[in-house]
Protein backbone atom coordinates (compact mmCIF):
# COMPACT_ATOMS: atom_id res chain seq x y z
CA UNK A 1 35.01 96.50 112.02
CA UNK A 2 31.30 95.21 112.05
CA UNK A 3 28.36 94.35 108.97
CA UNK A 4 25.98 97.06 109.14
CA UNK A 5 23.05 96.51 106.48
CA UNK A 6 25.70 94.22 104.46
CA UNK A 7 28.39 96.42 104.09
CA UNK A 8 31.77 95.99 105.42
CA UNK A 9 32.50 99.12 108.05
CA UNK A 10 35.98 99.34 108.66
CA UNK A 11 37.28 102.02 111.30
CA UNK A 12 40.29 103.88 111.54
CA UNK A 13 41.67 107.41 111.19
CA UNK A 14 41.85 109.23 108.04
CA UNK A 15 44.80 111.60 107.10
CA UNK A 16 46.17 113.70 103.88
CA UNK A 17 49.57 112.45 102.42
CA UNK A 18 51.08 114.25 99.70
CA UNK A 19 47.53 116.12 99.24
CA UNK A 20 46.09 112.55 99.29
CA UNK A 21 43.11 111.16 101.38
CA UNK A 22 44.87 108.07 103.00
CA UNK A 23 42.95 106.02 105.46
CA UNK A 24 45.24 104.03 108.48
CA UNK A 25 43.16 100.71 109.75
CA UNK A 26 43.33 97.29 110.84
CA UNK A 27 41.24 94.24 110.00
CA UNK A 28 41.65 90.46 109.99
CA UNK A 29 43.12 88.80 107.28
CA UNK A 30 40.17 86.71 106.89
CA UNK A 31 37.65 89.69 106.31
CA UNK A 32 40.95 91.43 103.64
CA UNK A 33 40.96 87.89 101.79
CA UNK A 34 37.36 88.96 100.80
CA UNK A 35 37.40 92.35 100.05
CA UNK A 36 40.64 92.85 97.71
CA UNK A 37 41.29 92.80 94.19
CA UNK A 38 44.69 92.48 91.97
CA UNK A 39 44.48 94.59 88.96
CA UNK A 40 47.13 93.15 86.80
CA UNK A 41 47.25 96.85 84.69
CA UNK A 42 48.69 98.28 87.86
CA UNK A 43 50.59 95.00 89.68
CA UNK A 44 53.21 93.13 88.69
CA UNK A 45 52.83 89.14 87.79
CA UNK A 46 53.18 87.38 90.65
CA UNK A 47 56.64 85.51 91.64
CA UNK A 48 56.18 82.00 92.70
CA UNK A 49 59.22 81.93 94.44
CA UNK A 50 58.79 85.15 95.69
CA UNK A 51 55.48 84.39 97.90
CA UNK A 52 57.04 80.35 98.97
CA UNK A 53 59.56 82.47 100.68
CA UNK A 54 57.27 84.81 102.51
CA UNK A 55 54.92 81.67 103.20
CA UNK A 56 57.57 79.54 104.76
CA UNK A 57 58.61 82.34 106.36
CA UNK A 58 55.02 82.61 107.93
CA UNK A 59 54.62 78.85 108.57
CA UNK A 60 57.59 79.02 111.10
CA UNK A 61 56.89 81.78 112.51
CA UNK A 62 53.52 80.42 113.52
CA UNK A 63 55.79 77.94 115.86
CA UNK A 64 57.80 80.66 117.62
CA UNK A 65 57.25 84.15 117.94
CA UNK A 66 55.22 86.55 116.57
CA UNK A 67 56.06 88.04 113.37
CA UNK A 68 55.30 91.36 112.01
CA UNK A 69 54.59 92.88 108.10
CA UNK A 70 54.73 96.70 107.26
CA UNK A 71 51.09 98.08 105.97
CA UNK A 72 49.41 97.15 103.25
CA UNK A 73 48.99 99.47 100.83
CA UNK A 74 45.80 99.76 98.96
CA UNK A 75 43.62 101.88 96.66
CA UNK A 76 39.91 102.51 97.51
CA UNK A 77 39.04 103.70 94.10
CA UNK A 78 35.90 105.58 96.12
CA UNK A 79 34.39 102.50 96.69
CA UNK A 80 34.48 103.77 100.38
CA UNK A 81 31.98 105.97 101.87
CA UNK A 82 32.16 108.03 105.65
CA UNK A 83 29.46 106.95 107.78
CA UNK A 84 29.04 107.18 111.28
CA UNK A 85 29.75 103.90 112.05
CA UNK A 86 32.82 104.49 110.15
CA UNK A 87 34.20 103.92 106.60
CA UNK A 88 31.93 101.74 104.63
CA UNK A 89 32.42 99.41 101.97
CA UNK A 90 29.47 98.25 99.84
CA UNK A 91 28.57 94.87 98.68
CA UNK A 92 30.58 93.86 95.97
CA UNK A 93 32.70 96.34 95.78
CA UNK A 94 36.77 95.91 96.54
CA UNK A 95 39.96 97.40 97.47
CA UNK A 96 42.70 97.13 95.30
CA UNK A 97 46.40 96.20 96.36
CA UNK A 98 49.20 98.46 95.35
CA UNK A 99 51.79 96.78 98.03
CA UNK A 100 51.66 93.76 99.55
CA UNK A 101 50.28 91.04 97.07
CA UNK A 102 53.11 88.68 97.47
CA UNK A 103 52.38 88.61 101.32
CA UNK A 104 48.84 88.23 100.88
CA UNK A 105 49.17 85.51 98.71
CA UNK A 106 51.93 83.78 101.17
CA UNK A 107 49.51 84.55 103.55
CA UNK A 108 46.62 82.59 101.71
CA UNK A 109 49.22 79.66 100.11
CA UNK A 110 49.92 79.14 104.40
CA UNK A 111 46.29 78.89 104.83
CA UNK A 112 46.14 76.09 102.00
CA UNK A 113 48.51 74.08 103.32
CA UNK A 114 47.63 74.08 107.04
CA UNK A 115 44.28 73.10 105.53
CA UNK A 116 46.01 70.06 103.90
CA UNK A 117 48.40 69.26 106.70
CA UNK A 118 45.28 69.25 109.33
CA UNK A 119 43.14 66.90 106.85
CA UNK A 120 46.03 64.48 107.09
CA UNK A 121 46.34 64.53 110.76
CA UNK A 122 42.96 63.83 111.11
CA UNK A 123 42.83 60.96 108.39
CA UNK A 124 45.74 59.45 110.65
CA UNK A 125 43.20 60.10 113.40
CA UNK A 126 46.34 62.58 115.45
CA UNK A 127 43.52 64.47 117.15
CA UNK A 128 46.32 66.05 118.87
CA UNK A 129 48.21 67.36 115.69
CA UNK A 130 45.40 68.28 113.72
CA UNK A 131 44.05 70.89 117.10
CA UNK A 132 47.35 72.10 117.67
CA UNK A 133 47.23 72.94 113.32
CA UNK A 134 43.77 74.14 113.79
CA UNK A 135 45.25 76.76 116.06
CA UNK A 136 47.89 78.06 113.36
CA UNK A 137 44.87 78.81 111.08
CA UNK A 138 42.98 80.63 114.04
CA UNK A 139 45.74 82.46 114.51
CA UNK A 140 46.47 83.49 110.69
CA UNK A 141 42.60 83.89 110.36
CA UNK A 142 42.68 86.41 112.75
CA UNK A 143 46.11 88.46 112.28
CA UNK A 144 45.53 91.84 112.28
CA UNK A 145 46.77 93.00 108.66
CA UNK A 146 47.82 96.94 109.21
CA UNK A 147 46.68 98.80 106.03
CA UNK A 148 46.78 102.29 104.57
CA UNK A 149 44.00 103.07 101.82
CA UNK A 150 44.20 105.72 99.47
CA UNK A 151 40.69 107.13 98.78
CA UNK A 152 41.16 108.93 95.99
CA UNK A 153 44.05 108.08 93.12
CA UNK A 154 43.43 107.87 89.56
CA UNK A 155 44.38 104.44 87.97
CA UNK A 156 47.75 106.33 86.74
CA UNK A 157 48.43 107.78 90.19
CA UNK A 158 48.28 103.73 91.08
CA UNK A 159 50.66 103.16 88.50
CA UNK A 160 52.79 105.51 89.75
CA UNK A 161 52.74 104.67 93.90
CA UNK A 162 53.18 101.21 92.88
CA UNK A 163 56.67 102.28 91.04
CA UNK A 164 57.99 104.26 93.79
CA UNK A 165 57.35 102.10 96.61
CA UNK A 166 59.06 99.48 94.62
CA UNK A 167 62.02 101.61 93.22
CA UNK A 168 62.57 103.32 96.15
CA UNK A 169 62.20 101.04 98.81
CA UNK A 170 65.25 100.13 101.06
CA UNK A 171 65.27 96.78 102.75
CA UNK A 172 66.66 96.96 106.69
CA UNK A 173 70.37 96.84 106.06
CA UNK A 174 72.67 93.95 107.06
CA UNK A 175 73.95 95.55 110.52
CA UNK A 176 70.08 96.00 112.45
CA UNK A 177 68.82 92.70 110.61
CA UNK A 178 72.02 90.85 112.30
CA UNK A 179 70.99 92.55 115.53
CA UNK A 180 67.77 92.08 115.87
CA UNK A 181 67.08 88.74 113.39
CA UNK A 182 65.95 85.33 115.73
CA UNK A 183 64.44 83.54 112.41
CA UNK A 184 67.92 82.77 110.74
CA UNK A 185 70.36 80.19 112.98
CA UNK A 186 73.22 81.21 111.30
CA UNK A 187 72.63 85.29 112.47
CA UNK A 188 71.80 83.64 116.06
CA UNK A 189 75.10 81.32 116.24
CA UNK A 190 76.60 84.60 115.38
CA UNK A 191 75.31 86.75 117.92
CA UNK A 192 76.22 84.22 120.71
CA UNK A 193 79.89 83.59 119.62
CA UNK A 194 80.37 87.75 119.47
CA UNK A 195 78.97 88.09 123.15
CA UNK A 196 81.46 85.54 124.13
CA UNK A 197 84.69 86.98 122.53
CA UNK A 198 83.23 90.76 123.14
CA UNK A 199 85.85 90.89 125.94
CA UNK A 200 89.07 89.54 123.05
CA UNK A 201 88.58 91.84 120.38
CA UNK A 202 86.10 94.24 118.83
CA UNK A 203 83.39 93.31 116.79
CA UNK A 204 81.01 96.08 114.67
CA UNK A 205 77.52 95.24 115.65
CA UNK A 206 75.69 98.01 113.28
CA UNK A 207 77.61 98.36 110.40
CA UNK A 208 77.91 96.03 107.84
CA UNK A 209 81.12 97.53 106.43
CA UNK A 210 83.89 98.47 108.22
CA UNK A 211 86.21 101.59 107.12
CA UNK A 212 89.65 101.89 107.32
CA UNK A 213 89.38 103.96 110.70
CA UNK A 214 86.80 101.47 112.34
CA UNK A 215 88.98 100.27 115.66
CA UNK A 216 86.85 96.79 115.13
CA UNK A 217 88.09 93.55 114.00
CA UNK A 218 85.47 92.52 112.34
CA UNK A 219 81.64 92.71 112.25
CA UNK A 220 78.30 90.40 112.83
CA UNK A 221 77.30 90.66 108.96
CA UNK A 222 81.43 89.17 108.03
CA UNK A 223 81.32 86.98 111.17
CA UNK A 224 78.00 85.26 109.59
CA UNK A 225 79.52 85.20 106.16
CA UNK A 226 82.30 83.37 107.95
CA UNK A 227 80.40 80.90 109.65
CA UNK A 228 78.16 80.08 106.56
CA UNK A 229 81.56 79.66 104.04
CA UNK A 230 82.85 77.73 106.70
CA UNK A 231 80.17 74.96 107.56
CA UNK A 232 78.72 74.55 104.01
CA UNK A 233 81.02 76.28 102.16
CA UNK A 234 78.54 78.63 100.56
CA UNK A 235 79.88 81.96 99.71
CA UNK A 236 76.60 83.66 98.14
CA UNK A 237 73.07 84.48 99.80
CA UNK A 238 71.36 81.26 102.19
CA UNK A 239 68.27 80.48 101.78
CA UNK A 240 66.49 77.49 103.60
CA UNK A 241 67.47 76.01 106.92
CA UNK A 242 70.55 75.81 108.20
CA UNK A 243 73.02 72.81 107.88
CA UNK A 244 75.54 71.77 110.50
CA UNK A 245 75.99 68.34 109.10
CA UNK A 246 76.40 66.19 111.71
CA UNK A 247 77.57 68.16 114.64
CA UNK A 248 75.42 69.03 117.58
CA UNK A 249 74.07 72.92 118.19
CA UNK A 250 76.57 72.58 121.04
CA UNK A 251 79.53 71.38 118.77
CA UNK A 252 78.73 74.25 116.46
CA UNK A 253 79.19 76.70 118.80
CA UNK A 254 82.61 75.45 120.13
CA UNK A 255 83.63 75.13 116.59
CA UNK A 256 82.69 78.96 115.76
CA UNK A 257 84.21 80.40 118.69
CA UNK A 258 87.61 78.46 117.77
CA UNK A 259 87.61 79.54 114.72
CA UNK A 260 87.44 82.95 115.18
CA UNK A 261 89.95 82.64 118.40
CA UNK A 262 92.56 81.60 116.51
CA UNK A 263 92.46 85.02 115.06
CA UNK A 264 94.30 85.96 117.87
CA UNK A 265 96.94 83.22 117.27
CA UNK A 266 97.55 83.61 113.43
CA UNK A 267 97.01 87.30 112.57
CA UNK A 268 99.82 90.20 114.05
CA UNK A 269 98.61 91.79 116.82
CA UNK A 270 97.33 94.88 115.46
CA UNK A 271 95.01 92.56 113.54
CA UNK A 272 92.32 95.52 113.66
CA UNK A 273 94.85 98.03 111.93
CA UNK A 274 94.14 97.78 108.19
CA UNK A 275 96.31 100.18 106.70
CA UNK A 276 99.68 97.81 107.79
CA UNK A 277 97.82 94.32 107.52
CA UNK A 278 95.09 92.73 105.52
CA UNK A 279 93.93 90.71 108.99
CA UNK A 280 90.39 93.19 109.15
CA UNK A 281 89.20 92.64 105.60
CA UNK A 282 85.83 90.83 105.19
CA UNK A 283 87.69 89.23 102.30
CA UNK A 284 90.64 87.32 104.19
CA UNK A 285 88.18 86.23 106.73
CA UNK A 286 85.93 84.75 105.06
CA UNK A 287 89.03 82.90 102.95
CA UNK A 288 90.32 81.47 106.32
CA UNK A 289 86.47 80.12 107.10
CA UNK A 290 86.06 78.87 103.26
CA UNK A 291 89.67 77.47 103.28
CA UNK A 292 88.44 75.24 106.90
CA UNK A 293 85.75 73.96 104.69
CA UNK A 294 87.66 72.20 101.96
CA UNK A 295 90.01 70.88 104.05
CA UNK A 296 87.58 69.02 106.35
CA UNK A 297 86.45 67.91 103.03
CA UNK A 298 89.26 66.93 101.47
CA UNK A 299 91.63 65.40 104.79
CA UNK A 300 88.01 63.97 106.06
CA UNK A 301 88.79 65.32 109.67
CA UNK A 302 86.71 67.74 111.99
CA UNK A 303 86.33 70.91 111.98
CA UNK A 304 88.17 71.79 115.33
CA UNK A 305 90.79 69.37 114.19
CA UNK A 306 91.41 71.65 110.86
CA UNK A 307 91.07 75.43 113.19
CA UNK A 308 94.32 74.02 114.95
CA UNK A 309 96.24 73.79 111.43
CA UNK A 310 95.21 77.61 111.03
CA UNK A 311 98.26 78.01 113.22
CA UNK A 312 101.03 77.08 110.28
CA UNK A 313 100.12 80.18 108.20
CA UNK A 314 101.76 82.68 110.99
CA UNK A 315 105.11 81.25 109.55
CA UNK A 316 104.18 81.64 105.86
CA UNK A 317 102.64 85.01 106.01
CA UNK A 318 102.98 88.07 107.34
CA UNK A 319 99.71 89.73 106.57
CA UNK A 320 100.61 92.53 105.09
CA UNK A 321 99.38 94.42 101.95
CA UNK A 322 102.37 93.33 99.90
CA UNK A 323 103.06 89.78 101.38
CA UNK A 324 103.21 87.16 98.06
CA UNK A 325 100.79 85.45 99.17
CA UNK A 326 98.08 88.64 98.19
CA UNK A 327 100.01 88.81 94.91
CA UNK A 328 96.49 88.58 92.91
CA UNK A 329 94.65 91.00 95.12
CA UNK A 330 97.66 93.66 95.10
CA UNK A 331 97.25 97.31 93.63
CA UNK A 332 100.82 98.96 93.38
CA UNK A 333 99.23 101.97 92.85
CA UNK A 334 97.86 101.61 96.05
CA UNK A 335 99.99 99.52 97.46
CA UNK A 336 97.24 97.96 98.94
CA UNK A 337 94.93 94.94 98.33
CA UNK A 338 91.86 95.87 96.31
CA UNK A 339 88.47 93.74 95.45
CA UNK A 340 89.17 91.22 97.72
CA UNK A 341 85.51 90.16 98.84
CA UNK A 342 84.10 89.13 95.42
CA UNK A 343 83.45 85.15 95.10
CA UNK A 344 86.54 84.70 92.82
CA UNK A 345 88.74 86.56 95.39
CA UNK A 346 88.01 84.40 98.07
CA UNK A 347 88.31 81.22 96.48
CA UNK A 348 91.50 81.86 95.07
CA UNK A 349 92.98 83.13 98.37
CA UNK A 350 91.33 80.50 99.92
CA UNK A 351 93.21 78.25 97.80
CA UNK A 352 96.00 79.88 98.59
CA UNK A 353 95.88 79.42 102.40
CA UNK A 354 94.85 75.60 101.62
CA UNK A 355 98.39 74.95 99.34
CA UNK A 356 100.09 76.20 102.69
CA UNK A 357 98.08 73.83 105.23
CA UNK A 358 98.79 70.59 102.88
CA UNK A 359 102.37 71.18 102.64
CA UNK A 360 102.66 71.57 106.64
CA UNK A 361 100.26 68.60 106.83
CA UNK A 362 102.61 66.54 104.36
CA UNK A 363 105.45 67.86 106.40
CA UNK A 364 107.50 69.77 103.60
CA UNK A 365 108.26 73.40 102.84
């Protein structure tokens, strides 16, 4: 893209999409900041919370890998013009976003505060920090912002693109974020413990649900739900960083593998098989990892220290469908245990396992 007799010339290659002129290109996001426009007829209002996700996001990213955004969408409203140099823009004129606004504004809100951060570093005379920042805003000045323009919609033909790509949109499920995911430490810490217990038992690494015929134990979107009930006890959706509490990356990594070892201790041996035993559902696992929690809370002792006591609920239980101890997950119809992954189910199975490990620990029956 170059200025040729002050207009903007942006390249590309044009194509027809649902008999619609669409344009494919590439510019900086320091030339887009400059030639876009939010009309608020067409656009939602803009979530807050919604773009300080996408800018922290951003912001980290800048201090490991790359990171990557599907196109932009926009609408030219034939303020573009073929030329030979390409598709021209004219003074003035703009490009209006029908996709993408909360990651141009994250984009922008990172900008800001880089801005801010660097002005610090160099009131505190840090020469050092404030280049290395100064580098992070090169870098987002110049990230090349993939876009797809449509030449030639009608204000109610924005309206409606804007409600179907927002409708019908389907965000990567569970199974390929777990694979592929190096941002979140809790999907990482669960990646590593599955390659070392791939040799002990199964694990699902694309599906995020497991059937009754799956032949795996357990999956990488239940093993992280797992590991996050069982270090913070949180049984909903993380956001944030991660938090260990005081044990080493090292430590946490011992401490997940245990835990899901004992597995192989407590539940039958056909722990996979859930037709006979309840061992396989996302629910009971994530009840053993949530029931860990509250007792290193409550008894004040580690977490490796509280996996060992996992061993006393072999005697109480014997995993099965019908076993008392699933009396308020139990269909008779059925004769199986239904609903038990919701947040109430868990915490009151937890609880259940819990009432067992404090009686062994107070050395009655």
């Amino acid at each position: 893209m170059s200025n040729h007799d002050f207009r903007t010339i942006i390249g590309g290659m044009n194509y027809n999409q649902f008999g619609k002129k669409v344009l494919a290109t590439q510019i900086r996001f320091s030339t887009l900041e400059a030639i876009f426009e939010v009309d608020p007829e067409v656009q939602r209002k803009l979530d807050p919370q919604r773009r300080s996700e996408i800018r922290e996001f951003i912001l980290k990213s800048l201090r490991g890998k790359d990171f990557y955004f599907s196109p932009f969408i926009f609408s030219a409203r034939g303020a573009l013009t073929q030329t030979k140099q390409g598709w021209a823009l004219e003074p003035g004129a703009k490009l209006y976003i029908l996709d993408g606004q909360h990651r141009e504004s994250a984009f922008a809100s990172a900008l800001n505060h880089l801005h801010s951060q660097k002005e610090t570093a160099e009131e505190t005379e840090n020469d050092k920090e404030a280049q290395k920042i100064q580098g992070y805003i090169d870098k987002l000045r110049e990230y090349p912002v993939a876009m797809q323009i449509y030449l030639n919609l009608t204000q109610q033909e924005e309206r409606q693109l804007f409600t179907d790509i927002n409708t019908e949109r389907k965000e990567a499920h569970n199974g390929l974020i777990m694979q592929y995911d190096h941002r979140d430490a809790y999907t990482k810490l669960t990646r590593k413990v599955a390659k070392q217990l791939q040799d002990q038992f199964e694990i699902e690494r694309e599906l995020s649900r497991l059937s009754i015929q799956n032949s795996a134990v357990t999956s990488l979107t239940t093993m992280r739900k797992c590991l996050l009930a069982m270090f913070e006890g949180n049984l909903s959706v993380k956001k944030g960083e991660a938090n260990f509490g005081n044990y080493q990356l090292e430590e946490v990594a011992a401490i997940a593998t245990a835990f899901f070892q004992s597995w192989l201790q407590i539940f039958p041996k056909q722990l996979a098989n859930r037709k006979k035993f309840v061992s396989g559902l996302t629910g009971i696992q994530v009840a053993l990892a949530y029931a860990i929690y509250h007792y290193t809370k409550k008894h004040s002792i580690r977490h490796l220290e509280a996996i060992q006591q996992l061993r006393s609920l072999k005697k109480y239980c014997t995993w099965k469908h019908d076993d008392p101890l699933f009396i308020h997950l139990y269909d008779t119809t059925t004769r199986r245990i239904k609903h038990h992954s919701s947040t109430t189910a868990i915490q009151k199975t937890a609880f259940k396992f819990l009432d067992i490990l404090d009686k062994e620990r107070n050395g009655s029956t």
